[in-house]
C-alpha atoms as a PDB file:
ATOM      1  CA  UNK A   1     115.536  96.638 109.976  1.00  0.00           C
ATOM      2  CA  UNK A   2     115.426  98.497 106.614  1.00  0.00           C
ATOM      3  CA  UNK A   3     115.517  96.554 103.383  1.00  0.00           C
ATOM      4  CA  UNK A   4     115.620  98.491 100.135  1.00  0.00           C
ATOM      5  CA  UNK A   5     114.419 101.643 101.656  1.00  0.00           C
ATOM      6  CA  UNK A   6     111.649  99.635 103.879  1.00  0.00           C
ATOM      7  CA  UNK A   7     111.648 100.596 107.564  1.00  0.00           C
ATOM      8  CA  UNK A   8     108.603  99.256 109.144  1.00  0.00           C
ATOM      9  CA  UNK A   9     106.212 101.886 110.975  1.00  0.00           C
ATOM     10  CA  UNK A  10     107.466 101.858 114.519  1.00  0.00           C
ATOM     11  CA  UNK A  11     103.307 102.445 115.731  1.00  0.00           C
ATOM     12  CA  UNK A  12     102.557  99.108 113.967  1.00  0.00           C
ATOM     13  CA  UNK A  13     104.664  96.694 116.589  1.00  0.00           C
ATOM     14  CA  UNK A  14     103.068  92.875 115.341  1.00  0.00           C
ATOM     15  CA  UNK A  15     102.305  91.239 112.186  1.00  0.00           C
ATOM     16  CA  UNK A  16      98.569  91.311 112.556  1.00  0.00           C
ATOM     17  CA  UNK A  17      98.353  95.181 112.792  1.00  0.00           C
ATOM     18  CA  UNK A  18     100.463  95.297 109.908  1.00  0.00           C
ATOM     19  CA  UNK A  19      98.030  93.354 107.923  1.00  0.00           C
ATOM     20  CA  UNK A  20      94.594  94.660 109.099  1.00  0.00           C
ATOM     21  CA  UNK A  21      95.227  98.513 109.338  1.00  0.00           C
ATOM     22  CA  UNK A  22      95.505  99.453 105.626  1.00  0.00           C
ATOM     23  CA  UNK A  23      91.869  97.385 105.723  1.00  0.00           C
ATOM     24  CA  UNK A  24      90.911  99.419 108.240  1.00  0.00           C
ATOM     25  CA  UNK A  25      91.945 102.727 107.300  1.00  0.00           C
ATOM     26  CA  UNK A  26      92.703 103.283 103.637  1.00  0.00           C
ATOM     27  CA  UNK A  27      89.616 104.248 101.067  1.00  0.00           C
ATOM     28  CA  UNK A  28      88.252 101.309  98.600  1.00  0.00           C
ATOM     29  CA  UNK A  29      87.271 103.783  95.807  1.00  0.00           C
ATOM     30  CA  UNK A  30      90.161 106.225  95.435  1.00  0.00           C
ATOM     31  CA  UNK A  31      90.273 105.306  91.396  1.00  0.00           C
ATOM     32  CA  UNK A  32      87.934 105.981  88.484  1.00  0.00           C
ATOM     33  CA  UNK A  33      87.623 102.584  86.981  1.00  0.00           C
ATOM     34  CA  UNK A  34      85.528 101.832  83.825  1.00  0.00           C
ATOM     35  CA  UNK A  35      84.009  99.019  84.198  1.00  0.00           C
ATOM     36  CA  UNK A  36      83.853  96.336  81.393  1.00  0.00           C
ATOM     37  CA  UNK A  37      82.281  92.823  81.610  1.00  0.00           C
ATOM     38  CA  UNK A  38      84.144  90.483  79.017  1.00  0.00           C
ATOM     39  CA  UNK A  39      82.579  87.580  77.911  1.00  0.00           C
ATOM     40  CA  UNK A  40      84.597  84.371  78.874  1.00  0.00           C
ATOM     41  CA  UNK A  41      85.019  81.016  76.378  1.00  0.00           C
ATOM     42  CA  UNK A  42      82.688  79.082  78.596  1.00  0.00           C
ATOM     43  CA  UNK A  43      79.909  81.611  78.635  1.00  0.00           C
ATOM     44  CA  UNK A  44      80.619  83.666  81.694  1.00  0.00           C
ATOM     45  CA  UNK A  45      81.266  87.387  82.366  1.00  0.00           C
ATOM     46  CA  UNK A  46      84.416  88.265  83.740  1.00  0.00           C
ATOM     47  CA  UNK A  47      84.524  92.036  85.498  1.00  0.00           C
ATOM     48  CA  UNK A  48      87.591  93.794  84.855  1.00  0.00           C
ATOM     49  CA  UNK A  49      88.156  97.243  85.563  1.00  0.00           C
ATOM     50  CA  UNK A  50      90.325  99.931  83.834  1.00  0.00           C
ATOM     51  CA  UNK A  51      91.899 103.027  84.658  1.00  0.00           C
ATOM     52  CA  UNK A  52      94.260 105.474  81.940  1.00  0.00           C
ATOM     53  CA  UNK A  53      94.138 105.975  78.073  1.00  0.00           C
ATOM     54  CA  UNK A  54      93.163 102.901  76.116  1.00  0.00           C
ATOM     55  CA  UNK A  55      95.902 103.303  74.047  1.00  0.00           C
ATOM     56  CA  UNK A  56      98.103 103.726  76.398  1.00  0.00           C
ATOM     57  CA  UNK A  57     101.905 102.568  75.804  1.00  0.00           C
ATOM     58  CA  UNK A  58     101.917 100.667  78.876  1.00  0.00           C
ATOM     59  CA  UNK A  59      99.681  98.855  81.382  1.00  0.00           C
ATOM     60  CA  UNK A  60      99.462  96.762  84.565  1.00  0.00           C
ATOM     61  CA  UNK A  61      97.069  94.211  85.144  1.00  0.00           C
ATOM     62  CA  UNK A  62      96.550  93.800  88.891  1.00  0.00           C
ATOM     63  CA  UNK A  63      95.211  90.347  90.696  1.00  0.00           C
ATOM     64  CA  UNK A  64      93.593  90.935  93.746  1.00  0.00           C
ATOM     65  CA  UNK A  65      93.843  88.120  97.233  1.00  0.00           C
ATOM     66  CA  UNK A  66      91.720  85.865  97.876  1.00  0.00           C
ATOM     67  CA  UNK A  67      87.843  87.201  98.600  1.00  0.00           C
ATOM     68  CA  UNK A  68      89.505  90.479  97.153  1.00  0.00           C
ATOM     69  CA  UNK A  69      88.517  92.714  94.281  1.00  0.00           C
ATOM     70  CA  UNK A  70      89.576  95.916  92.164  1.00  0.00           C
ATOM     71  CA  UNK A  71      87.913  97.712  95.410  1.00  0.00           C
ATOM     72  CA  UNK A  72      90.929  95.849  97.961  1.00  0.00           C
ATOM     73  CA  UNK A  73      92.799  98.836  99.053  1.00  0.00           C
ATOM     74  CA  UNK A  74      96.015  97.403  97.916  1.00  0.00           C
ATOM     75  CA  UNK A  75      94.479  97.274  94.505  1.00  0.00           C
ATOM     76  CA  UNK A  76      93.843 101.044  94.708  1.00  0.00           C
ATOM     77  CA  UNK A  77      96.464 101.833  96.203  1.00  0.00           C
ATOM     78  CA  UNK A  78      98.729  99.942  93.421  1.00  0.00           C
ATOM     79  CA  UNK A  79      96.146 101.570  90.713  1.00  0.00           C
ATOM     80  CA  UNK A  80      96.847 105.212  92.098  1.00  0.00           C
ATOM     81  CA  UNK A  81     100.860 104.785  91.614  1.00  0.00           C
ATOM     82  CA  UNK A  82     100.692 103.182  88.185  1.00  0.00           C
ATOM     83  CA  UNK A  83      98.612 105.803  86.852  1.00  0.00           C
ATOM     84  CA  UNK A  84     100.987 108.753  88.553  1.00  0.00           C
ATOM     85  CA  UNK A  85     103.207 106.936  86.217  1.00  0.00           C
ATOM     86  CA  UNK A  86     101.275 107.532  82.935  1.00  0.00           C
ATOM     87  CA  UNK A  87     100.655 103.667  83.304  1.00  0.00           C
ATOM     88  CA  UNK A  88      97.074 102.438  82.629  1.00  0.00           C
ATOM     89  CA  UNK A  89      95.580  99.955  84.812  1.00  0.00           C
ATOM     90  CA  UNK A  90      93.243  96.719  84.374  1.00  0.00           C
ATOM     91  CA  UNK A  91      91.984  95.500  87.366  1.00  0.00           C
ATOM     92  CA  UNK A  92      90.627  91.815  87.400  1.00  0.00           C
ATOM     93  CA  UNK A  93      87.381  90.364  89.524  1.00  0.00           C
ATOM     94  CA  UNK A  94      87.766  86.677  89.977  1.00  0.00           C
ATOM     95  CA  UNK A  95      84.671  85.054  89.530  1.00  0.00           C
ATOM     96  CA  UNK A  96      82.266  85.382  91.896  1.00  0.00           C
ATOM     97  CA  UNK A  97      84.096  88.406  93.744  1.00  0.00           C
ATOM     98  CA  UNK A  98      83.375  91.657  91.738  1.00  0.00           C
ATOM     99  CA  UNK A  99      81.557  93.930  93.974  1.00  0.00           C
ATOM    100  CA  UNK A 100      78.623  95.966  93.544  1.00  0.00           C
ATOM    101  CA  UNK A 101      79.147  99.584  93.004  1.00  0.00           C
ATOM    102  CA  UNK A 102      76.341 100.839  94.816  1.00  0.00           C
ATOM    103  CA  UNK A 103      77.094  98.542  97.910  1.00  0.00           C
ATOM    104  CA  UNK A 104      80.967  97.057  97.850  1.00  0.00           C
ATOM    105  CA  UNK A 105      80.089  94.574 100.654  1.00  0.00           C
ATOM    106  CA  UNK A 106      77.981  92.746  98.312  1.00  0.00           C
ATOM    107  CA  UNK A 107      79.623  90.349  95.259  1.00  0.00           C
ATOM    108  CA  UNK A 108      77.958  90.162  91.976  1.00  0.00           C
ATOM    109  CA  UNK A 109      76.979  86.594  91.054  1.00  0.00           C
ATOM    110  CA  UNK A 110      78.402  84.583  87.911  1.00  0.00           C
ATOM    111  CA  UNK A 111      76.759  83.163  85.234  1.00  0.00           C
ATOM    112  CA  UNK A 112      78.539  79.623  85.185  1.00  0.00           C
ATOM    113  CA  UNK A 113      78.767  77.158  88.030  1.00  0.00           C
ATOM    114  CA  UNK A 114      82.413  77.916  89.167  1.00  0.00           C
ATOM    115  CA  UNK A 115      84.096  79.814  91.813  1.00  0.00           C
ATOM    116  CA  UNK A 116      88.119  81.198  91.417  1.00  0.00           C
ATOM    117  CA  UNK A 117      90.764  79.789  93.137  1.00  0.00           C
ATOM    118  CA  UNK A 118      94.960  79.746  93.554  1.00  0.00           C
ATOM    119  CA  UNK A 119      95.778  77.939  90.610  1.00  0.00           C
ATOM    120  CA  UNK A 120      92.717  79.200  88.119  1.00  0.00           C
ATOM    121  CA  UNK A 121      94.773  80.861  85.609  1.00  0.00           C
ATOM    122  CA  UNK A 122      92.704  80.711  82.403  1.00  0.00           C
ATOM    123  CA  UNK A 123      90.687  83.881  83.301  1.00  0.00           C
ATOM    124  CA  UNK A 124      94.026  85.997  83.947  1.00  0.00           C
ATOM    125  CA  UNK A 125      95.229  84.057  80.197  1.00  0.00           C
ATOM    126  CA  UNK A 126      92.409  85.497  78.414  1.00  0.00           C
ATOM    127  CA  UNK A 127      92.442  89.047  79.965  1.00  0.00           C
ATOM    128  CA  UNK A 128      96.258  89.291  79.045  1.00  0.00           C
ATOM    129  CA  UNK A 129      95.215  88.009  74.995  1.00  0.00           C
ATOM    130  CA  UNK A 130      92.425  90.349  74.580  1.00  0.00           C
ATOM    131  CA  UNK A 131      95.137  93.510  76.036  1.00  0.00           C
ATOM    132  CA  UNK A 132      97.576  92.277  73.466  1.00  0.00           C
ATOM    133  CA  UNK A 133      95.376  91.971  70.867  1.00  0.00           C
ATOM    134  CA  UNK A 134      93.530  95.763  71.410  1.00  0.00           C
ATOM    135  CA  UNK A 135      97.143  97.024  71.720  1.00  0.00           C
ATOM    136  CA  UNK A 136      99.703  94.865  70.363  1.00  0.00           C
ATOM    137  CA  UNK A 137     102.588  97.094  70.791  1.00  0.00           C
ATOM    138  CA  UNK A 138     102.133  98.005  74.449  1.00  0.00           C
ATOM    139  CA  UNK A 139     104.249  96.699  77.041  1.00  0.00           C
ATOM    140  CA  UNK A 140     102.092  94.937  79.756  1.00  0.00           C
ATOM    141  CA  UNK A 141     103.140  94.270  83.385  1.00  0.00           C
ATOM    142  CA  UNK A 142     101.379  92.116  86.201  1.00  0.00           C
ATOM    143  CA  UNK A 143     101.217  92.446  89.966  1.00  0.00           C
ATOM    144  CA  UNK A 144      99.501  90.003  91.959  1.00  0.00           C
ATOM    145  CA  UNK A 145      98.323  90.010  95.654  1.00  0.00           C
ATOM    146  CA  UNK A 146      98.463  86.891  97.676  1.00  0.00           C
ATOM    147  CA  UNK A 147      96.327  84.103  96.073  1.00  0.00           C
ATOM    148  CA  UNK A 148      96.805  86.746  93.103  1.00  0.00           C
ATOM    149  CA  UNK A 149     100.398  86.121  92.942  1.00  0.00           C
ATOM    150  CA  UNK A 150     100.156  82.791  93.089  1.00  0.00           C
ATOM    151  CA  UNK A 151      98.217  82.799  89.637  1.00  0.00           C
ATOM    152  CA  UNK A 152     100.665  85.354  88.240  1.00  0.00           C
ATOM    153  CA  UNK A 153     103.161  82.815  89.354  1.00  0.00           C
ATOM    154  CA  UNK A 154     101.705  79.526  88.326  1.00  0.00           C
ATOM    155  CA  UNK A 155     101.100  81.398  84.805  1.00  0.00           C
ATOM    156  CA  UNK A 156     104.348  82.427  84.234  1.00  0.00           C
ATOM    157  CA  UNK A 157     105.664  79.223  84.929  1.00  0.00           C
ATOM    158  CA  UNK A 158     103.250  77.519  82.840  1.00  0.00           C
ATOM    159  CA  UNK A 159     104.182  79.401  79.714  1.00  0.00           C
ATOM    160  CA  UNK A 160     107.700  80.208  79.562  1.00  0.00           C
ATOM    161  CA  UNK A 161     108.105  80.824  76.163  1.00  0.00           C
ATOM    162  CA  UNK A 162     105.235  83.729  76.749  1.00  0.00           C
ATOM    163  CA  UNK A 163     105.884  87.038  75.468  1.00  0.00           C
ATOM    164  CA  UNK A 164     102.322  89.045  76.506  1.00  0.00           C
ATOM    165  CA  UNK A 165     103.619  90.318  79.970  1.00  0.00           C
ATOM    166  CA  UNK A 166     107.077  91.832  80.115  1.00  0.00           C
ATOM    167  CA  UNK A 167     107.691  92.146  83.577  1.00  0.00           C
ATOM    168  CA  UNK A 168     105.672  90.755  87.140  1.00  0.00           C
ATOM    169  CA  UNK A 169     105.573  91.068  90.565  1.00  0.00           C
ATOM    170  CA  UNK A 170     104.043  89.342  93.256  1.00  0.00           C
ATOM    171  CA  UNK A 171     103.359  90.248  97.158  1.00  0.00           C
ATOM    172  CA  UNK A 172     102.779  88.623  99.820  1.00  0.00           C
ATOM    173  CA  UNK A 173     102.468  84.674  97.970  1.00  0.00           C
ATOM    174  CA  UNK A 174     101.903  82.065 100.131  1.00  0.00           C
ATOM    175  CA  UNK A 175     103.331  79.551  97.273  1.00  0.00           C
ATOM    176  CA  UNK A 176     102.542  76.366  98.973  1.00  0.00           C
ATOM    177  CA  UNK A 177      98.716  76.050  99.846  1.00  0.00           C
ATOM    178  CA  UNK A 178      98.517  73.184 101.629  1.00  0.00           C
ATOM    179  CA  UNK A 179     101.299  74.420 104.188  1.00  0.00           C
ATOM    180  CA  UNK A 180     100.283  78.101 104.119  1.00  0.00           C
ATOM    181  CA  UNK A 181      96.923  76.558 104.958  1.00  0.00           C
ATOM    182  CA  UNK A 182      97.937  74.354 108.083  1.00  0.00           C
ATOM    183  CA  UNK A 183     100.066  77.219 108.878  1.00  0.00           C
ATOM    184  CA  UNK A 184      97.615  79.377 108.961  1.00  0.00           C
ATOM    185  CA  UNK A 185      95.772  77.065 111.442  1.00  0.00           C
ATOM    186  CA  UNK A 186      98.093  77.949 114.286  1.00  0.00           C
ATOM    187  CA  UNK A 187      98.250  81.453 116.569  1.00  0.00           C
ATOM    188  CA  UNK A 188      96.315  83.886 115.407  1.00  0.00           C
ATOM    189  CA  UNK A 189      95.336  82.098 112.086  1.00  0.00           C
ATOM    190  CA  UNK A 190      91.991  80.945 112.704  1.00  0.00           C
ATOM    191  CA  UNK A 191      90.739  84.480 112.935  1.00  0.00           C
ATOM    192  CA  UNK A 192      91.310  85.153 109.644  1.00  0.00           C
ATOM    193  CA  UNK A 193      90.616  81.897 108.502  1.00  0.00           C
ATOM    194  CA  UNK A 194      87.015  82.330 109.831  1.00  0.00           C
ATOM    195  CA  UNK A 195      86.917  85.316 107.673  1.00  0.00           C
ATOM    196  CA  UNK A 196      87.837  83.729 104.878  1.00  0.00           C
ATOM    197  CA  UNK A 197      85.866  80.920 105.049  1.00  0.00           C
ATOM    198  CA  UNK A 198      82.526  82.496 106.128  1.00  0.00           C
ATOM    199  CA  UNK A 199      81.959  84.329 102.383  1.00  0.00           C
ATOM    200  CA  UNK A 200      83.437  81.294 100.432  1.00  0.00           C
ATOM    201  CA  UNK A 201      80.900  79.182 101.705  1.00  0.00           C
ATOM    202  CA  UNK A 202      78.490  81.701 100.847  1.00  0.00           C
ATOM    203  CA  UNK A 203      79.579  81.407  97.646  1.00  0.00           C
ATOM    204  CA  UNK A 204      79.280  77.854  97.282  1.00  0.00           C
ATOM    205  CA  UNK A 205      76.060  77.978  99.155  1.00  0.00           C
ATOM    206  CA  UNK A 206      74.868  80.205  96.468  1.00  0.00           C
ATOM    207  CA  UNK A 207      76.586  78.180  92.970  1.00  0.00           C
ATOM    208  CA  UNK A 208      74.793  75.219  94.397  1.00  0.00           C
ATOM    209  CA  UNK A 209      71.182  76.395  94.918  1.00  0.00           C
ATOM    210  CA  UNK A 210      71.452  78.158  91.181  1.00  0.00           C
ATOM    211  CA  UNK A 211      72.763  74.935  89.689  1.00  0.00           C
ATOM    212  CA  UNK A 212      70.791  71.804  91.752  1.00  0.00           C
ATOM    213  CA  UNK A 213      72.702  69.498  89.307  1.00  0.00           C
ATOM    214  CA  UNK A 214      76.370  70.401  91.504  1.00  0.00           C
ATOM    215  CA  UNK A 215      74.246  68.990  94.191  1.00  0.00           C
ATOM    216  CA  UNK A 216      75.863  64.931  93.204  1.00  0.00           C
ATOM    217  CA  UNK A 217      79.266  66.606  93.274  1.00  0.00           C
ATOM    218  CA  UNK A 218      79.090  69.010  96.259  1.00  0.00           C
ATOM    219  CA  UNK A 219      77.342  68.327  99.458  1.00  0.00           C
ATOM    220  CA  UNK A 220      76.115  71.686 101.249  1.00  0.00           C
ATOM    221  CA  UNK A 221      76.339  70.518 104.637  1.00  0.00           C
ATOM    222  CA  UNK A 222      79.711  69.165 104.266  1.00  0.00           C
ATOM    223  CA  UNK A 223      80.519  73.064 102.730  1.00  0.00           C
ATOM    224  CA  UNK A 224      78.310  74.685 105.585  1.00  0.00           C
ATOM    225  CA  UNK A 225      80.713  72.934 108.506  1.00  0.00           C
ATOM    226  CA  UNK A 226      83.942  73.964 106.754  1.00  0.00           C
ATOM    227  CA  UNK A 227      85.991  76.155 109.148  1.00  0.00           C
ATOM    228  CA  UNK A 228      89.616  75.565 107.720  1.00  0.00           C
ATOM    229  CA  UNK A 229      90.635  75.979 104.050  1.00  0.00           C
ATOM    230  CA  UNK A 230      91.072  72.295 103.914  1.00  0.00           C
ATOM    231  CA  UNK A 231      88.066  71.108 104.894  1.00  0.00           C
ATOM    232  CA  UNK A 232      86.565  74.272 101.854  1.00  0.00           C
ATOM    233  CA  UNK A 233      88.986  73.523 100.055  1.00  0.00           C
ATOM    234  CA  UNK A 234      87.952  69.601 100.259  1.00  0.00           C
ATOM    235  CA  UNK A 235      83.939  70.144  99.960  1.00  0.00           C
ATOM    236  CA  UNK A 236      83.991  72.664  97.881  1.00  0.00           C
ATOM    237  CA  UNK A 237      87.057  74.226  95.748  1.00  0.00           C
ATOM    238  CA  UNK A 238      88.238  70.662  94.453  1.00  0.00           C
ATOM    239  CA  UNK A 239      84.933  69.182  93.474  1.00  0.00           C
ATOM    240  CA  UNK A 240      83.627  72.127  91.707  1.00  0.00           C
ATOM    241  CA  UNK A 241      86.765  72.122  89.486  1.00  0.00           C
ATOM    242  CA  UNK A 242      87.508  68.728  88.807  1.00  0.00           C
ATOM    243  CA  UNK A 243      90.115  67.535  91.483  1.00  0.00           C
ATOM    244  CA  UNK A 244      89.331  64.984  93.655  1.00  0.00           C
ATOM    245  CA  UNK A 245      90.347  66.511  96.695  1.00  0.00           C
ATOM    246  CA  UNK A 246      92.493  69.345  98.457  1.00  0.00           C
ATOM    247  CA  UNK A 247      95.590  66.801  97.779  1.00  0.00           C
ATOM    248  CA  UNK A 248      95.119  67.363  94.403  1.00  0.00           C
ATOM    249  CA  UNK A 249      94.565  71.057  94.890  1.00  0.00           C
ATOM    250  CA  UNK A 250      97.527  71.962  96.848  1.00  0.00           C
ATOM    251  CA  UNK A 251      99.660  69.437  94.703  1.00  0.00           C
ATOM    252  CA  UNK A 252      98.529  70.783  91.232  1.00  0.00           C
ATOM    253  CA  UNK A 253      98.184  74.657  91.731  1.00  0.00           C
ATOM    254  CA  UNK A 254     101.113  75.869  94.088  1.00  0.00           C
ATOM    255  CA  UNK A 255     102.671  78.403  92.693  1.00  0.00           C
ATOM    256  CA  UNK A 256     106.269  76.813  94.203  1.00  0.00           C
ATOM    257  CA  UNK A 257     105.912  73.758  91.559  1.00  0.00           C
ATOM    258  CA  UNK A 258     106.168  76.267  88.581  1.00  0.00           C
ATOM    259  CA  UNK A 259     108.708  78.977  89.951  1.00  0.00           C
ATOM    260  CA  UNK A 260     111.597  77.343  88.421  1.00  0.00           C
ATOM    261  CA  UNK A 261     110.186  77.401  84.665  1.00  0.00           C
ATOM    262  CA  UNK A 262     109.796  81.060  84.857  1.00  0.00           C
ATOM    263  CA  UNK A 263     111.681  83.146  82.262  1.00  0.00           C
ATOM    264  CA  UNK A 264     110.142  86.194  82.831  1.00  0.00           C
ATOM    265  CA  UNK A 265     111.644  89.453  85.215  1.00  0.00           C
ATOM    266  CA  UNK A 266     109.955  88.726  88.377  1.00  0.00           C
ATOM    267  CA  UNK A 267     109.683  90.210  91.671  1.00  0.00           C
ATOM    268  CA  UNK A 268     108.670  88.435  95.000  1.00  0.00           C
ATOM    269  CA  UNK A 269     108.283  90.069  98.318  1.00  0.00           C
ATOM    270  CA  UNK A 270     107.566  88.384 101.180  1.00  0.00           C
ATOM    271  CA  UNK A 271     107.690  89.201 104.898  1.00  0.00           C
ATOM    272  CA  UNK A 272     108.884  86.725 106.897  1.00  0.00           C
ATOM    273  CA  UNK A 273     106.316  87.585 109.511  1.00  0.00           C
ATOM    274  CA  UNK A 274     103.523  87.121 107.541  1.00  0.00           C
ATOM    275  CA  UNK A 275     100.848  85.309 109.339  1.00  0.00           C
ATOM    276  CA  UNK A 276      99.763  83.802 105.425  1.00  0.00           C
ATOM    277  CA  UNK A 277     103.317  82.215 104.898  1.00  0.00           C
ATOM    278  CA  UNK A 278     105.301  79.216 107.325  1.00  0.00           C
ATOM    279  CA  UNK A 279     109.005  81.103 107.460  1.00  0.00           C
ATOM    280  CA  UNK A 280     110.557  78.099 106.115  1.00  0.00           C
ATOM    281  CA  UNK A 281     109.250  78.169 102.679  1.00  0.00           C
ATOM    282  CA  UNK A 282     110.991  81.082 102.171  1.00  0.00           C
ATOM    283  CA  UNK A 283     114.204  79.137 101.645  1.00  0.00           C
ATOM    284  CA  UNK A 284     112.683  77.124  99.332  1.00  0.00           C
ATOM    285  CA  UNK A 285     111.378  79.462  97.224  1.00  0.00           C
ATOM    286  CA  UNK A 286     115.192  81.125  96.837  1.00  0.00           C
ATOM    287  CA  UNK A 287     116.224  77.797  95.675  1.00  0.00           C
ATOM    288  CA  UNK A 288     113.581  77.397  93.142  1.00  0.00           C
ATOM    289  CA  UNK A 289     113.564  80.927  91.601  1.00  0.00           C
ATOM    290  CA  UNK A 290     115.323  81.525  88.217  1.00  0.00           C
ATOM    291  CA  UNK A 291     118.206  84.046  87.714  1.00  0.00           C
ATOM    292  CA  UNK A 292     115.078  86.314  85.590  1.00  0.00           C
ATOM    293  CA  UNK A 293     113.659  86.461  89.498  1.00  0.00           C
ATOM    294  CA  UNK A 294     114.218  88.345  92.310  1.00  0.00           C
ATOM    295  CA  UNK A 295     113.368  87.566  95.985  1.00  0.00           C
ATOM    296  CA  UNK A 296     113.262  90.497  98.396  1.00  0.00           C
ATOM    297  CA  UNK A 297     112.454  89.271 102.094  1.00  0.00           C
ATOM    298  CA  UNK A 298     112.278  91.345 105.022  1.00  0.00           C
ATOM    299  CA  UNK A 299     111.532  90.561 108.948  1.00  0.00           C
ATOM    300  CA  UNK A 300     108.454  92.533 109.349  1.00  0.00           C
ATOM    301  CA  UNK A 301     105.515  93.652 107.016  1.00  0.00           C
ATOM    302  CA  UNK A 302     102.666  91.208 107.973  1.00  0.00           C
ATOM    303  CA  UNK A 303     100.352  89.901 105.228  1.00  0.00           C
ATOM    304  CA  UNK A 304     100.110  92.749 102.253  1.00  0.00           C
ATOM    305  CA  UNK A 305     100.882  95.219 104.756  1.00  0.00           C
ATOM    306  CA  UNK A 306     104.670  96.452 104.596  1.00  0.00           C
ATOM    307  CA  UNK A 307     103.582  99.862 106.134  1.00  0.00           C
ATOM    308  CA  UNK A 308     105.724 102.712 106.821  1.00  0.00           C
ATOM    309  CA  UNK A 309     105.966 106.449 107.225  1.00  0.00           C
ATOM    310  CA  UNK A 310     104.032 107.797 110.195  1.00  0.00           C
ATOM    311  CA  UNK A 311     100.337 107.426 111.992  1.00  0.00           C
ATOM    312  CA  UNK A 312      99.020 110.861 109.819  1.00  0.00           C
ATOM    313  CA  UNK A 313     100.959 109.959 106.641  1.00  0.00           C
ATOM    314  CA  UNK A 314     101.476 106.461 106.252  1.00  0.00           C
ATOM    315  CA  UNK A 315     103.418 104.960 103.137  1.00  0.00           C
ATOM    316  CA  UNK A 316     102.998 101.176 101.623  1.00  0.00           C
ATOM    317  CA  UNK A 317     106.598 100.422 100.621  1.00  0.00           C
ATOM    318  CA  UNK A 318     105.779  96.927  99.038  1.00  0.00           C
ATOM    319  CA  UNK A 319     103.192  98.648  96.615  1.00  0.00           C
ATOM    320  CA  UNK A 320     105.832 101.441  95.837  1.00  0.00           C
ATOM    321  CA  UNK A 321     108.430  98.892  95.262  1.00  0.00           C
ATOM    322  CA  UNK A 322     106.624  96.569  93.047  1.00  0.00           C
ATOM    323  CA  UNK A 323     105.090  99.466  90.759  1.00  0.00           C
ATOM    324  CA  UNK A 324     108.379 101.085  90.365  1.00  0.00           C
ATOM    325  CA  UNK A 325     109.974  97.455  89.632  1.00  0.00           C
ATOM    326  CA  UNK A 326     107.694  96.522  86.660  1.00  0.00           C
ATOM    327  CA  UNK A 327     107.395  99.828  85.009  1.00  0.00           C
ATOM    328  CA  UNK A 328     111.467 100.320  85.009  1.00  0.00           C
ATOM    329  CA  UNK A 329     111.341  96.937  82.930  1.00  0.00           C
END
């Protein structure tokens, strides 16, 4: 099926080779970033990265998945077009997932007791004031990834007045955690899932032993036995950011609760294959979305995959499509 110029590559048949072979395949450091470490309102360091002039009139501020970074191929890959497009880039690291130049397997610790998750949106708040402010006439754009697009969303939403980003996009959202989650628990899901779960309790692992007094709110072996998002999501994710449980999570930082107080032009593309997303929140995401939004579904494109093209010259149409979107607004 071909939506919008997408026809899916014929030598990736399922949903799960769409989603692991750009992984697999494509290179992690195909852009020049500069890094900068900005220091955060509560005392951190966030890592951002930037590609293009400084002054540049416009620029795109990309939000990497969950356990992601500015070195996720999609990032890259998204980097490359905006800057064939005399469009700088600024690439965020959520806390705790920045990785170390000499050795991108490894993630550079944080300073402050706190991880990143779906609904954090203060760090993406203060990278988009401190663009505007260095260039206050630029027009800014921002495409998120997965649980990257679900803070782009949840932003947006929350400040609908806002007048920092002009245009957004957002690929591959799962927009309801708690049912992308249990979703997610089913087929094939658990393989990822044990992905997933494996470096974020790392991660926890890690905030805990630097800072013994988290050990009243967060109980390591509770954390260590995790092996759904729930259950992390329970022993770790809520506690460590002030919700009481994954309830609260899921109800308080789905992107699908804000979607309808967006104002801003807004791209979502989803594939209704996606091994991340139950089919059926689709439809209730069209309801939701503003007239300022635009919903593009098709039936095949797996999780951030949406490849095309052939084996020797392979094309990422969902990349393409959101980079083209945002800069022609």
């Amino acid at each position: 099926m071909t939506i919008d110029g997408y026809s899916p590559a014929w030598w990736l048949p399922s949903p799960h080779l769409q989603t692991v072979w750009g992984r697999m395949v494509r290179p992690r450091q195909a852009v020049a970033f500069r890094r900068e470490a900005l220091a955060t309102p509560d005392g951190d360091e966030l890592i951002v990265d930037h590609a293009g002039a400084d002054d540049a009139p416009a620029r795109v501020i990309l939000l990497h998945g969950l356990e992601g970074s500015s070195n996720s191929v999609y990032v890259q890959g998204m980097a490359q077009l905006a800057l064939a497009r005399g469009i700088a880039v600024t690439a965020i690291n959520f806390r705790y997932c920045a990785r170390d130049p000499r050795n991108l397997d490894r993630c550079m610790p944080n300073k402050r007791p706190r991880l990143y998750h779906s609904g954090e949106t203060n760090d993406f708040d203060f990278v988009v004031n401190e663009l505007a402010h260095r260039t206050p006439a630029g027009r800014r754009y921002a495409i998120g990834v997965s649980l990257g697009g679900n803070v782009v969303l949840k932003w947006l939403g929350e400040h609908p007045g806002q007048q920092l980003v002009h245009a957004a996009a957002a690929l591959s959202v799962p927009y309801d955690l708690g049912e992308g989650g249990a979703y997610m628990e089913t087929g094939l899901g658990p393989f990822y899932i044990r992905a997933f779960v494996r470096t974020l309790v790392q991660k926890a692992t890690h905030i805990v032993r630097e800072f013994p007094e988290l050990a009243s709110k967060l109980d390591l072996v509770r954390i260590a036995r995790s092996s759904t998002f729930r259950e992390f999501d329970d022993a770790a994710t809520a506690p460590l950011h002030g919700m009481s449980g994954a309830d609260e999570y899921y109800a308080t930082c789905s992107s699908i609760r804000f979607l309808e107080r967006i104002t801003t032009p807004t791209l979502c593309v989803n594939a209704l294959d996606d091994p991340f997303l139950p089919p059926e929140i689709v439809d209730r995401v069209r309801l939701r979305l503003p007239s300022c939004a635009q919903l593009v579904v098709t039936d095949h494109g797996g999780h951030i995959g949406f490849v095309s093209g052939s084996p020797r010259k392979p094309t990422y149409w969902a990349e393409e499509l959101a980079v083209g979107w945002v800069a022609a607004r």
